[in-house]
N, C-alpha and C. Protein backbone atom coordinates (compact mmCIF):
# COMPACT_ATOMS: atom_id res chain seq x y z
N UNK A 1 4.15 -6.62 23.45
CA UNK A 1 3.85 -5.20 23.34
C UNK A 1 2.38 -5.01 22.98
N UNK A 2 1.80 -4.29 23.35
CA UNK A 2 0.10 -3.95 23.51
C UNK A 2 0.33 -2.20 22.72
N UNK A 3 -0.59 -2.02 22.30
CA UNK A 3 -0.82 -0.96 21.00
C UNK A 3 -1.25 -0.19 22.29
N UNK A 4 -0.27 1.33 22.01
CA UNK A 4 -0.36 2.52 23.20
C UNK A 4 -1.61 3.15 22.16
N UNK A 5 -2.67 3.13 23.09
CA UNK A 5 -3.85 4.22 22.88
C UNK A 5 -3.14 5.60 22.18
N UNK A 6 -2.53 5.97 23.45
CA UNK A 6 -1.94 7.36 23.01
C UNK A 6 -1.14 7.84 22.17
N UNK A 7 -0.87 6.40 21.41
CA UNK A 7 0.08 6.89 20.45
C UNK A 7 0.07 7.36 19.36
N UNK A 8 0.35 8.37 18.59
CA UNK A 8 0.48 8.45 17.15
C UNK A 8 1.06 8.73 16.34
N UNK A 9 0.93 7.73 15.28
CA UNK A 9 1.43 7.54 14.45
C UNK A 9 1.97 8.34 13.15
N UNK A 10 2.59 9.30 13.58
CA UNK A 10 3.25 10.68 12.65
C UNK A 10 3.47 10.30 11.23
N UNK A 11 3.94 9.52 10.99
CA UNK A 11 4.20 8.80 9.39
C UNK A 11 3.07 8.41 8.82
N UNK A 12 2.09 7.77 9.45
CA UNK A 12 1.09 6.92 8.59
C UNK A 12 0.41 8.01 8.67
N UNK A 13 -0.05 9.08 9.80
CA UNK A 13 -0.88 10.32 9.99
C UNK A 13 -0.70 11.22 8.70
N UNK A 14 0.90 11.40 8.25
CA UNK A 14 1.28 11.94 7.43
C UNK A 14 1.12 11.91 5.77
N UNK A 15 0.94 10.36 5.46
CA UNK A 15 0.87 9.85 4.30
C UNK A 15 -0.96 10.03 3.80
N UNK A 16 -1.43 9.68 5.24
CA UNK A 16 -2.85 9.70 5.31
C UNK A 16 -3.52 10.88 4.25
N UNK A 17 -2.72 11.92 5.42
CA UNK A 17 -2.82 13.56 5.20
C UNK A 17 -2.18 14.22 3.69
N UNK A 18 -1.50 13.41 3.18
CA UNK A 18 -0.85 13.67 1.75
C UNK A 18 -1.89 12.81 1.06
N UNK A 19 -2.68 11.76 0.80
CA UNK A 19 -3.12 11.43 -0.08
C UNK A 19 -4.30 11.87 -0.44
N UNK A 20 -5.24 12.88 0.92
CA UNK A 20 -6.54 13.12 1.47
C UNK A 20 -5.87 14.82 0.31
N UNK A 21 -4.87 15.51 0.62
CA UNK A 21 -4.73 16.97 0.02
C UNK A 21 -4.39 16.69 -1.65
N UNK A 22 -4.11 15.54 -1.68
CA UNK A 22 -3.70 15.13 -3.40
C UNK A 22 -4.99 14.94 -3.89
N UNK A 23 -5.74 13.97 -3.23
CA UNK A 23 -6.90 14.09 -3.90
C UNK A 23 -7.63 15.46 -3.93
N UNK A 24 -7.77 16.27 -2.87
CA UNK A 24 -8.29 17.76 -2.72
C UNK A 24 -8.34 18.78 -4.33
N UNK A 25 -6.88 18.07 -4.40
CA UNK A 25 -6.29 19.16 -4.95
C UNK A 25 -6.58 18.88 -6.85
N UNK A 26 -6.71 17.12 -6.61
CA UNK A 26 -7.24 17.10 -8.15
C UNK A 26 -8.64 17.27 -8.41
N UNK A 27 -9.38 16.92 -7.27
CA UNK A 27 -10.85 17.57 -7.67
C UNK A 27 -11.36 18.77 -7.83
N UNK A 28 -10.50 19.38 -7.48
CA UNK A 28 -10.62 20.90 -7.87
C UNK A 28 -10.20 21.50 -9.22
N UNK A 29 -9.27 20.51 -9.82
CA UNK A 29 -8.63 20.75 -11.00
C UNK A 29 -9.41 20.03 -12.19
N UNK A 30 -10.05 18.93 -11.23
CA UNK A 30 -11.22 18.07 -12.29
C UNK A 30 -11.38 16.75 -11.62
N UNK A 31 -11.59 15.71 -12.90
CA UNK A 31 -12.47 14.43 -12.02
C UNK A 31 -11.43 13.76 -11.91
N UNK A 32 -11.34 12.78 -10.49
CA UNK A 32 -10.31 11.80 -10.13
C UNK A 32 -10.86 10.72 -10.67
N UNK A 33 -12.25 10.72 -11.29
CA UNK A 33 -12.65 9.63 -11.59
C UNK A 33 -12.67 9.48 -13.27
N UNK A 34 -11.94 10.25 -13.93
CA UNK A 34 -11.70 10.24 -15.27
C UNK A 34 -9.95 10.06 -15.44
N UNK A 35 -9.96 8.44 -16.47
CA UNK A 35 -8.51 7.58 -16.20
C UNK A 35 -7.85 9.01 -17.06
N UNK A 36 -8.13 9.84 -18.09
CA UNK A 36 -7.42 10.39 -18.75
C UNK A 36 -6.71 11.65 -17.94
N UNK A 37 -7.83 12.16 -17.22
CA UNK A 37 -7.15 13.30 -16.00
C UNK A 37 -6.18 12.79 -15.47
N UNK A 38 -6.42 11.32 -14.93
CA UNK A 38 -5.25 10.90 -13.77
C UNK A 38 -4.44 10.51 -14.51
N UNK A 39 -4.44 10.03 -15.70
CA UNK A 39 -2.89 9.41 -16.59
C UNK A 39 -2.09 10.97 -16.49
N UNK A 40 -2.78 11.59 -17.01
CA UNK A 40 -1.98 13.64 -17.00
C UNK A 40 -1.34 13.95 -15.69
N UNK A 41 -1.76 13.70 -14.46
CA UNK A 41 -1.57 14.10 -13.47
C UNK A 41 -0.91 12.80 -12.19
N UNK A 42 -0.53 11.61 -13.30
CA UNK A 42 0.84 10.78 -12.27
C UNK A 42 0.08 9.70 -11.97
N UNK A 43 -1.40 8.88 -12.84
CA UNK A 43 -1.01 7.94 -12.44
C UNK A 43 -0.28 6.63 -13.04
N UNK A 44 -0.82 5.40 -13.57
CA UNK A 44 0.39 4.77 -13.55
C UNK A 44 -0.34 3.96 -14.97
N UNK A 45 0.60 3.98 -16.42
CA UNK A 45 0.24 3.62 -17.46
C UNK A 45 1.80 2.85 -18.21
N UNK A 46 1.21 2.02 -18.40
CA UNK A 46 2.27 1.71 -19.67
C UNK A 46 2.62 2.60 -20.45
N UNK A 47 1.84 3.18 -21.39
CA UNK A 47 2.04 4.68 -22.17
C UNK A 47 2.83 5.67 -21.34
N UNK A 48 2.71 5.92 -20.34
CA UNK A 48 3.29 6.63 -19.25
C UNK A 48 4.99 6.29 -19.10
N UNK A 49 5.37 5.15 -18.55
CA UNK A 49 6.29 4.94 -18.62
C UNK A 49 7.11 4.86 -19.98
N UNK A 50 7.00 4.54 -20.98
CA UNK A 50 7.62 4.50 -22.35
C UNK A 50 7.71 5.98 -22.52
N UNK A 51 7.03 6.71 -21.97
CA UNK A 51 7.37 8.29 -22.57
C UNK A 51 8.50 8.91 -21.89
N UNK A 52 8.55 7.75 -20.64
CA UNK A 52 9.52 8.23 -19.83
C UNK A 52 9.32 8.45 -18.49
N UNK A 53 8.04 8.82 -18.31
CA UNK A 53 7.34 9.36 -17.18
C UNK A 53 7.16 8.07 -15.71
N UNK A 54 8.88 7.85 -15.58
CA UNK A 54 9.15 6.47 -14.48
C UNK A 54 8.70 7.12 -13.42
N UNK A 55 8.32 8.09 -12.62
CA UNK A 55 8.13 9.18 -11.45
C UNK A 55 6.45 8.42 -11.27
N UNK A 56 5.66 7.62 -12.30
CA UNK A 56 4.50 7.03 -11.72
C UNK A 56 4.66 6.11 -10.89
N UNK A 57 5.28 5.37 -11.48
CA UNK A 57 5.49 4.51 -10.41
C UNK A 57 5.40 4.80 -9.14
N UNK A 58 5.98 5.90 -8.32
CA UNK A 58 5.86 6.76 -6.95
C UNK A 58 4.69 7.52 -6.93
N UNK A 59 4.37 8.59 -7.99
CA UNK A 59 2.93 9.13 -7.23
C UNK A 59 1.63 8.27 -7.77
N UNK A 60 1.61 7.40 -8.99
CA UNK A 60 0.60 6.89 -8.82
C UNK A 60 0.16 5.88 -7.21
N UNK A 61 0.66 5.95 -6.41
CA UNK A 61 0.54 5.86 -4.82
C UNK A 61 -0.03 6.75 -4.14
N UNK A 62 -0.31 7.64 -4.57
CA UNK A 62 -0.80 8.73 -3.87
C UNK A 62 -2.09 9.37 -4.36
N UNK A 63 -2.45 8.99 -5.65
CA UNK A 63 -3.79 8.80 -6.33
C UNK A 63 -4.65 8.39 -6.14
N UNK A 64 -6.07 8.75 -6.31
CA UNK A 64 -7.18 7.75 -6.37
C UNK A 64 -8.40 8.02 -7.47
N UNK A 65 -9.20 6.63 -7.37
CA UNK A 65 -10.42 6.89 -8.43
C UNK A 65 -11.61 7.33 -7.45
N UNK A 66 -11.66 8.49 -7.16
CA UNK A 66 -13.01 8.83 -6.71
C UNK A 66 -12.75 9.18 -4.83
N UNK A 67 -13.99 9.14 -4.29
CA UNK A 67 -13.94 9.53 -3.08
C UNK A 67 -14.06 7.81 -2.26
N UNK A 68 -14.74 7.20 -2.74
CA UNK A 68 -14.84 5.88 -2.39
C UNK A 68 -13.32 4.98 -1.90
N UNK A 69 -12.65 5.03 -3.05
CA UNK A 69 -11.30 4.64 -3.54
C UNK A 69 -10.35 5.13 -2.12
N UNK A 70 -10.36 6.40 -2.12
CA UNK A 70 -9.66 7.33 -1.28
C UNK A 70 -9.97 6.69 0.58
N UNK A 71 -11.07 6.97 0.52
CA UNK A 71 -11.92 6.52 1.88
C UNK A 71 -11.33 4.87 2.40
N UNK A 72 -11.88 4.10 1.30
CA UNK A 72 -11.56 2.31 1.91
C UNK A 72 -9.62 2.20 2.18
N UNK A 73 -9.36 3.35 1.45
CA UNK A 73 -7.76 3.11 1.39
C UNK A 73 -6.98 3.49 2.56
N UNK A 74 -7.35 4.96 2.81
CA UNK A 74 -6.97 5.56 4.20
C UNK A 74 -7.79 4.72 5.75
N UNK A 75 -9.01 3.98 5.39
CA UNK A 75 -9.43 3.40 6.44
C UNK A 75 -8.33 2.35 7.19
N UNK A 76 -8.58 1.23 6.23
CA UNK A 76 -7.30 0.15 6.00
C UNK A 76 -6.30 0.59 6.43
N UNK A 77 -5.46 1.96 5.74
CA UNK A 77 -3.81 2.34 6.06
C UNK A 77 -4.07 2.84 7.65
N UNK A 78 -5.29 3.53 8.41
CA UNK A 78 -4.60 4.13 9.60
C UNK A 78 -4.88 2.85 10.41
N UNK A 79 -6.15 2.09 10.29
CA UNK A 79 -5.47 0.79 11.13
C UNK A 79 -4.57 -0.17 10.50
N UNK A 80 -3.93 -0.61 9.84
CA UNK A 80 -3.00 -1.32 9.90
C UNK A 80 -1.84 -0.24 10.34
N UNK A 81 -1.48 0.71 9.91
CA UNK A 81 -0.32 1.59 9.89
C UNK A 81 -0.29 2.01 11.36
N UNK A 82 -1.11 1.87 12.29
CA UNK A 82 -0.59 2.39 13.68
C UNK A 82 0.13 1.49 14.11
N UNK A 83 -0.23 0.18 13.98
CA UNK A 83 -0.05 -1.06 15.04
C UNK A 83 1.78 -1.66 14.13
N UNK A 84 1.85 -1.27 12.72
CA UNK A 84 3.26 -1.46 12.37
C UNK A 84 4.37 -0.22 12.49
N UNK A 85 3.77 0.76 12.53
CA UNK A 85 4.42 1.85 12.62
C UNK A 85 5.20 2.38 14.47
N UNK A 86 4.45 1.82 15.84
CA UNK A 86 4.51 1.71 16.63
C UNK A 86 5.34 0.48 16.69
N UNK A 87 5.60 -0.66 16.31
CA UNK A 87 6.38 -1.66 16.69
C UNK A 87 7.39 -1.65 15.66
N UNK A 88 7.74 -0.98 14.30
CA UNK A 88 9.10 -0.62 13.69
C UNK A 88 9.61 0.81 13.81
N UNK A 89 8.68 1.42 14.00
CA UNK A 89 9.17 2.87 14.03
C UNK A 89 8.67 3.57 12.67
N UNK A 90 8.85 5.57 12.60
CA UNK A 90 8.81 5.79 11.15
C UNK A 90 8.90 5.78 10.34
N UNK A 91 10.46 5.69 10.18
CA UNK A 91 11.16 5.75 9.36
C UNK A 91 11.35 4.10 8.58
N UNK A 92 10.83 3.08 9.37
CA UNK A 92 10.79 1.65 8.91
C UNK A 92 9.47 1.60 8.08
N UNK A 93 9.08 1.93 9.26
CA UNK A 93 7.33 1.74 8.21
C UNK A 93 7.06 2.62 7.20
N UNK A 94 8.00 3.54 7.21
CA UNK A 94 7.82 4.39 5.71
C UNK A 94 9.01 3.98 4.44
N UNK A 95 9.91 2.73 5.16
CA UNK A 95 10.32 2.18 4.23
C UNK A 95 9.87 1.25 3.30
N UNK A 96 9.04 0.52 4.29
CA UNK A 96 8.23 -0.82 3.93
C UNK A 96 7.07 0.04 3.13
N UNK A 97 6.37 0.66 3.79
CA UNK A 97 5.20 1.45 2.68
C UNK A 97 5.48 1.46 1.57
N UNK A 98 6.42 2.52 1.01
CA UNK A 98 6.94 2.61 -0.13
C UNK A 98 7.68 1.77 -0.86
N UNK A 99 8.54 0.50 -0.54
CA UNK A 99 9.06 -0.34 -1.15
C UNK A 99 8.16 -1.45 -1.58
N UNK A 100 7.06 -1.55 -0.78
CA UNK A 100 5.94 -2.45 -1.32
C UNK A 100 4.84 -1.81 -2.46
N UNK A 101 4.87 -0.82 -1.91
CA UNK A 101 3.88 0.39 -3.18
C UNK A 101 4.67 0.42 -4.37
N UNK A 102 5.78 0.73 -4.40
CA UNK A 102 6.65 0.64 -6.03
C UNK A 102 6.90 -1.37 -6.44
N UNK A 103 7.15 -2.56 -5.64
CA UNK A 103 7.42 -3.55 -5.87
C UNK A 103 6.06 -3.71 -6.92
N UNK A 104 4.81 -3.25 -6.04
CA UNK A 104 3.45 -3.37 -6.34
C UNK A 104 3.25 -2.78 -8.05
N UNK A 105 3.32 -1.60 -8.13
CA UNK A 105 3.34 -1.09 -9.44
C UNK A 105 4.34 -1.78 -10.59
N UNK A 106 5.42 -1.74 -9.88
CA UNK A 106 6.94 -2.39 -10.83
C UNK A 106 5.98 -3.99 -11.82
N UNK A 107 5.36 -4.67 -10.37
CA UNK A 107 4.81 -5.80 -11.39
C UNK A 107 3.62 -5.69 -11.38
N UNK A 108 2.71 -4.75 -11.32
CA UNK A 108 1.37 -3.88 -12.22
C UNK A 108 1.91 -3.75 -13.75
N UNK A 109 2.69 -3.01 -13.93
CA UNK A 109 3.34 -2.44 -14.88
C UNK A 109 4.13 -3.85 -16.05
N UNK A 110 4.59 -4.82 -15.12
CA UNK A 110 4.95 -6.17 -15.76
C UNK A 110 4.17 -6.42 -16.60
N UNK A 111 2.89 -6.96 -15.51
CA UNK A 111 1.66 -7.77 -16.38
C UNK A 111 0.75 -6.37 -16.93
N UNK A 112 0.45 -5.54 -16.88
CA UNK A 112 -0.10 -5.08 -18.24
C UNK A 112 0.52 -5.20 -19.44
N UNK A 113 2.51 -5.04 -19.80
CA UNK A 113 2.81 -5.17 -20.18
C UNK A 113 2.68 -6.34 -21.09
N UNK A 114 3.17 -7.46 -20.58
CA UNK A 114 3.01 -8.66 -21.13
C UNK A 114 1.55 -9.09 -21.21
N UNK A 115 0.73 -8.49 -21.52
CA UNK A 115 -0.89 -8.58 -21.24
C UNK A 115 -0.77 -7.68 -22.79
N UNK A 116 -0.26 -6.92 -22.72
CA UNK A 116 -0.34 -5.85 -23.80
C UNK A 116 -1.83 -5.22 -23.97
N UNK A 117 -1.49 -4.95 -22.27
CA UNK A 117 -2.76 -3.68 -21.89
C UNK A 117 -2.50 -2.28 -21.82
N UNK A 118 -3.36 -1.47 -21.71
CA UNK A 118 -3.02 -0.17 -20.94
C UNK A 118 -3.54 0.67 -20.42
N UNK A 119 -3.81 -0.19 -19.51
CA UNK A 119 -5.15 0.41 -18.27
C UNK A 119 -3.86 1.66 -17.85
N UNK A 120 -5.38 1.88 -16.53
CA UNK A 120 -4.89 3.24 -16.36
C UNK A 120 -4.80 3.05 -14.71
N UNK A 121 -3.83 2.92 -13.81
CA UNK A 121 -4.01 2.47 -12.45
C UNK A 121 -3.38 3.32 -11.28
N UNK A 122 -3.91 3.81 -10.19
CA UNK A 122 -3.70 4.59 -9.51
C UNK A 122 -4.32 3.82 -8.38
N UNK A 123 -3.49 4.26 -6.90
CA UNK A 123 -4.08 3.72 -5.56
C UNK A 123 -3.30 3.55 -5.00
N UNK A 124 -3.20 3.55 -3.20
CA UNK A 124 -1.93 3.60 -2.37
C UNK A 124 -2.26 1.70 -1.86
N UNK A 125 -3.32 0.89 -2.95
CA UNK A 125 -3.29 -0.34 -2.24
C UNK A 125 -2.39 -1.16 -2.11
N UNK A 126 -1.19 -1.03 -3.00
CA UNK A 126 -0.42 -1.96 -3.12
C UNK A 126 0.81 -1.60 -2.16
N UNK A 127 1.02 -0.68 -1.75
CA UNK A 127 1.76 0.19 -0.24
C UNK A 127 0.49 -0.58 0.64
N UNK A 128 -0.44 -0.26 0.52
CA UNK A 128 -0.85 -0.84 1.86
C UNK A 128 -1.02 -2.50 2.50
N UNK A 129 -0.81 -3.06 1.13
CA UNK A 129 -0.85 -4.66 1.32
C UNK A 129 0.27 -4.77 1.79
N UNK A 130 1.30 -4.16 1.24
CA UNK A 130 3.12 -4.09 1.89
C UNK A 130 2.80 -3.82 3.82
N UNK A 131 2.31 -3.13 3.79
CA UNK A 131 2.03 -2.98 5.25
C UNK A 131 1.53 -4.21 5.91
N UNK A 132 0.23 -4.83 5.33
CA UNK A 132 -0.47 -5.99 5.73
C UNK A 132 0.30 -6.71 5.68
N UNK A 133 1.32 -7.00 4.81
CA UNK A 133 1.94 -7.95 4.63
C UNK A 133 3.43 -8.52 5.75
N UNK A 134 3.58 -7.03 6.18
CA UNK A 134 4.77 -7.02 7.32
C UNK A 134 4.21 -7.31 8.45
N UNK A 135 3.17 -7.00 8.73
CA UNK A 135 2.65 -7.11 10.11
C UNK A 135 1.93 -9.04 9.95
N UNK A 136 1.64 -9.37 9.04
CA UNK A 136 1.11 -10.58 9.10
C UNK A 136 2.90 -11.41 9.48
N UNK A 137 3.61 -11.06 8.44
CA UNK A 137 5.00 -11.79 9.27
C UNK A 137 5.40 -11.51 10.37
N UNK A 138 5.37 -10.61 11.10
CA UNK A 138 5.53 -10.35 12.14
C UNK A 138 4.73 -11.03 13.20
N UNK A 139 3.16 -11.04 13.09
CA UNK A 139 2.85 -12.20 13.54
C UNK A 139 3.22 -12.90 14.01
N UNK A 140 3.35 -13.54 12.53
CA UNK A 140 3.80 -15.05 13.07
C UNK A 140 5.25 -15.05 13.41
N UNK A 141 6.46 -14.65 13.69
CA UNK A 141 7.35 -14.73 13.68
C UNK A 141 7.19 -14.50 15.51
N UNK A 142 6.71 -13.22 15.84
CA UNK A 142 6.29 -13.27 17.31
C UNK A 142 5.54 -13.72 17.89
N UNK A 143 5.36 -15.58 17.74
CA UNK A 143 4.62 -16.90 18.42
C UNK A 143 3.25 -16.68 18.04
N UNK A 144 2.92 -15.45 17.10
CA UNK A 144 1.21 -15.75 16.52
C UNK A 144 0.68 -14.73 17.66
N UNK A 145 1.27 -13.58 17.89
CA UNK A 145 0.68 -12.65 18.53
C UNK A 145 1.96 -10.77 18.17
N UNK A 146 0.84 -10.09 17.98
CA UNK A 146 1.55 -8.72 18.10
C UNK A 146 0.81 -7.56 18.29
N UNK A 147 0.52 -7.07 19.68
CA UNK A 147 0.17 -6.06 20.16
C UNK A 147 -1.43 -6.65 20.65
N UNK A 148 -2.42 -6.14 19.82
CA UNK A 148 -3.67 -7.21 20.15
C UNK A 148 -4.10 -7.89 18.81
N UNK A 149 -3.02 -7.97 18.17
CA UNK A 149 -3.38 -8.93 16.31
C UNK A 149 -2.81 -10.24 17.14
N UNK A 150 -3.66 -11.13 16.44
CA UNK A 150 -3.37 -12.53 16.93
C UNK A 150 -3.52 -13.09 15.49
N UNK A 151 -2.89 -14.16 15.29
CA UNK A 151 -2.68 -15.16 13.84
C UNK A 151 -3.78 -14.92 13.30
N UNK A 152 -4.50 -15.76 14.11
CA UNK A 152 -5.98 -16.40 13.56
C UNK A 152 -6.77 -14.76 12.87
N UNK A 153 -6.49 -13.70 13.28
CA UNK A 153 -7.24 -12.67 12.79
C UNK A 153 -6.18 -12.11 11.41
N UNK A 154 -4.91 -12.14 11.17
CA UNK A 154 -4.06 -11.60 10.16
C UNK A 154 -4.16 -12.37 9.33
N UNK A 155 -4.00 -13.92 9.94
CA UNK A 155 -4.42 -14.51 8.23
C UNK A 155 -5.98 -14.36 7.60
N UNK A 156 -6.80 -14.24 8.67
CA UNK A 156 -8.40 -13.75 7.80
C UNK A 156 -8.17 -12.73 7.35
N UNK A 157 -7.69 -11.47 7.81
CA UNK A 157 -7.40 -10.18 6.99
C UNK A 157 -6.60 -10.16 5.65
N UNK A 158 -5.40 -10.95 5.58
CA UNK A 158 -5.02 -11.54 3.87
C UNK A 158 -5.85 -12.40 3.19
N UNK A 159 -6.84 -13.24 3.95
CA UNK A 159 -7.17 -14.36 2.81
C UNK A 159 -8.65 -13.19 2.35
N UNK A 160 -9.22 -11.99 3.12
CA UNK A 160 -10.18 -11.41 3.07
C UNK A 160 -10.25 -10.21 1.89
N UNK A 161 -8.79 -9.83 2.07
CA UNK A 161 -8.40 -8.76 1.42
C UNK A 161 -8.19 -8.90 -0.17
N UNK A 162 -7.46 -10.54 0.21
CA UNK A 162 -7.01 -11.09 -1.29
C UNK A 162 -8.32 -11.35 -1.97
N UNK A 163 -9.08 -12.29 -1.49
CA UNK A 163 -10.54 -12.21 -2.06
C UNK A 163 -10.85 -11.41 -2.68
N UNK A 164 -11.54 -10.37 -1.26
CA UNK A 164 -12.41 -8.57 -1.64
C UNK A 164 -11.65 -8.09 -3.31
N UNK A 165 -10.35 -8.44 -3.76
CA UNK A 165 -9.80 -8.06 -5.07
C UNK A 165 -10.11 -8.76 -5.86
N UNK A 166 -10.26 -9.99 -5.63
CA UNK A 166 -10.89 -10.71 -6.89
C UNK A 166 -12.23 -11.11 -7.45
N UNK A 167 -13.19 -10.27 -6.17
CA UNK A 167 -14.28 -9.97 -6.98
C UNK A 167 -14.92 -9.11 -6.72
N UNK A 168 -13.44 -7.81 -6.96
CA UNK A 168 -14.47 -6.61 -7.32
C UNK A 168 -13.76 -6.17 -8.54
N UNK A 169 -14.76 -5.55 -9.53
CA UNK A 169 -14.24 -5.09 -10.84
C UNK A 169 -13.30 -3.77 -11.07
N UNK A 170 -12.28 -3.91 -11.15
CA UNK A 170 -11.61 -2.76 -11.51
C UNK A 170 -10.23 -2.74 -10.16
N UNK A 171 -9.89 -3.97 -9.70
CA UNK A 171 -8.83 -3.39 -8.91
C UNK A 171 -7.62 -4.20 -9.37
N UNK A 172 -6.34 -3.65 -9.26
CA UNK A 172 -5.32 -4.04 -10.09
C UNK A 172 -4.65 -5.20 -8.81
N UNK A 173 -4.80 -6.24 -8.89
CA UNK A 173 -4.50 -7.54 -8.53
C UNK A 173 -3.09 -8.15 -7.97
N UNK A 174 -2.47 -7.27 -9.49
CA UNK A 174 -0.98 -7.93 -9.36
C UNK A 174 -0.59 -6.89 -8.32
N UNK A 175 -0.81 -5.59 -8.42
CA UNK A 175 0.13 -4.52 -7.60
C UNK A 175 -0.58 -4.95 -5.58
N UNK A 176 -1.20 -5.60 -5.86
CA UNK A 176 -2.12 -6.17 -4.39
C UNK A 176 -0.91 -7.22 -3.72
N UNK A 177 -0.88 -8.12 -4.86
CA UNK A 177 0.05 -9.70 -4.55
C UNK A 177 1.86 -9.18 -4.22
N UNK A 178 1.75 -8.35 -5.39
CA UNK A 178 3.21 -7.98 -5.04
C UNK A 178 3.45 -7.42 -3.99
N UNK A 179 2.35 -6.08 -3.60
CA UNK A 179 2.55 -5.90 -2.38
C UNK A 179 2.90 -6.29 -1.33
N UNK A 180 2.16 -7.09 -1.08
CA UNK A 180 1.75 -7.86 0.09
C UNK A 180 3.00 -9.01 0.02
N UNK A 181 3.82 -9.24 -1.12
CA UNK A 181 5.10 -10.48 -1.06
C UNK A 181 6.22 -9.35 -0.71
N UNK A 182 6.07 -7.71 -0.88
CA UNK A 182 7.20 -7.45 -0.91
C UNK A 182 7.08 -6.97 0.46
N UNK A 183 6.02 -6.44 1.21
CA UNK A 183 6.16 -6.44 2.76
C UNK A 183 6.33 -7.55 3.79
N UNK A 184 5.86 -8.58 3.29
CA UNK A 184 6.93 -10.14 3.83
C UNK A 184 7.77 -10.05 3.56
N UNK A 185 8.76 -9.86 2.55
CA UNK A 185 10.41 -9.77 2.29
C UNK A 185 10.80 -8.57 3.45
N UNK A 186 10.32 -7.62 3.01
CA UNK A 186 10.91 -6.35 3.88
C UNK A 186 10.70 -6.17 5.50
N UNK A 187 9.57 -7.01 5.57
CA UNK A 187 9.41 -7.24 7.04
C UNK A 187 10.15 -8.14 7.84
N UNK A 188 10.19 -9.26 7.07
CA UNK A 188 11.04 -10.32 7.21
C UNK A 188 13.01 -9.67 7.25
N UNK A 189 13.45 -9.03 6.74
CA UNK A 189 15.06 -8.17 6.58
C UNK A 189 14.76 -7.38 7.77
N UNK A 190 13.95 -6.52 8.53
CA UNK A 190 13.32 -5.76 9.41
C UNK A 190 13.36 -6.61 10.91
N UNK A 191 12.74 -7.78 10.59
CA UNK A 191 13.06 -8.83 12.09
C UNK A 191 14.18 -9.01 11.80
N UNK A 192 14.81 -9.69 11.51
CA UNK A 192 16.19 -10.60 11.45
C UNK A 192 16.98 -9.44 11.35
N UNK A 193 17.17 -8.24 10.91
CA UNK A 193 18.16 -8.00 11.14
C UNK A 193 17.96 -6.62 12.77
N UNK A 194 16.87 -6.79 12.95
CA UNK A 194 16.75 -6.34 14.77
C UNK A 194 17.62 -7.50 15.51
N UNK A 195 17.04 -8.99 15.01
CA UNK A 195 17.63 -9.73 16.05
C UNK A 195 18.84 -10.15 15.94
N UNK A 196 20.17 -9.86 15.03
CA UNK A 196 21.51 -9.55 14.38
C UNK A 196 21.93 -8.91 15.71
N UNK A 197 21.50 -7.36 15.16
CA UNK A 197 21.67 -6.58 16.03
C UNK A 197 21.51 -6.91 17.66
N UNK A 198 20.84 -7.46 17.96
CA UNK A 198 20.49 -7.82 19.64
C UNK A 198 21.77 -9.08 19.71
């Protein structure tokens, strides 16, 4: 299968378009780039959760620190998100999004814990490594080719991505790794059970 020009991608278009009006909507209310605004307004804290406030876990996904943050994130999500969203469909790739974005936070939220930190973390990266992460199995599962991604370029895009996090200051690591293991799991249940079905 070869990536239809014409196609688009309604789900990833959609998420795009929700994270671009979330941010809109907090800079108008104040700075995305102040952790105390965004702890108030959903994103994702240890303190947060003990109060109760488990609902971060989901919108701190939809958050960001700044315009920068926002920009590298939606770049990344509309190309990876066309080329998985076109070969599982919407409603798949908006499963995998989100089950890798909460796996991502779930063990964000671990290791600050057991760190006995309490940063303050917001970003749709760990949904989007879930994405990277399905389409790199997919890959390889379809002989090291899918659409015009070939091996040799998906594994530079994980070993690039994984890097780019570990040396830049301030990006939350674990919700990256988890990601990216829980869109191999979910991608991986996603093939096998297409080919069940067939």
């Amino acid at each position: 299968m070869y990536l239809d020009q014409d196609y688009i991608p309604k789900v990833t278009v959609g998420i795009l378009l929700l994270n671009v009006l979330v941010f809109a909507v907090l800079e108008l209310l104040g700075s995305t780039q102040d952790a105390g605004f965004m702890a108030a307004h959903g994103a994702l804290s240890v303190a947060a959760v003990e109060s109760g406030k488990w609902y971060c876990l989901l919108t701190a996904m939809f958050l960001h620190f700044g315009f920068l943050h926002l920009v590298n994130n939606m770049f990344v999500l509309f190309f990876t998100g066309r080329y998985l969203e076109q070969e599982v469909g919407g409603v798949s790739f908006a499963v995998i999004y989100l089950f890798g974005g909460l796996i991502g936070n779930l063990f964000s939220l671990f290791c600050q814990w057991m760190g006995g930190g309490n940063s303050v973390s917001a970003g749709a990266s760990g949904a989007i490594f879930s994405v990277i992460g399905a389409l790199f199995l997919l890959v390889l599962l379809r002989c090291g080719r899918l659409a015009q991604l070939r091996r040799q370029g998906m594994i530079m895009m994980v070993v690039l991505s994984v890097y780019q996090g570990y040396t830049t200051v301030g990006v939350d690591n674990a919700a990256h790794l988890a990601g990216l293991c829980g869109g191999i799991l979910i991608g991986g249940i996603y093939y096998f059970a297409k080919q069940y079905r067939r």
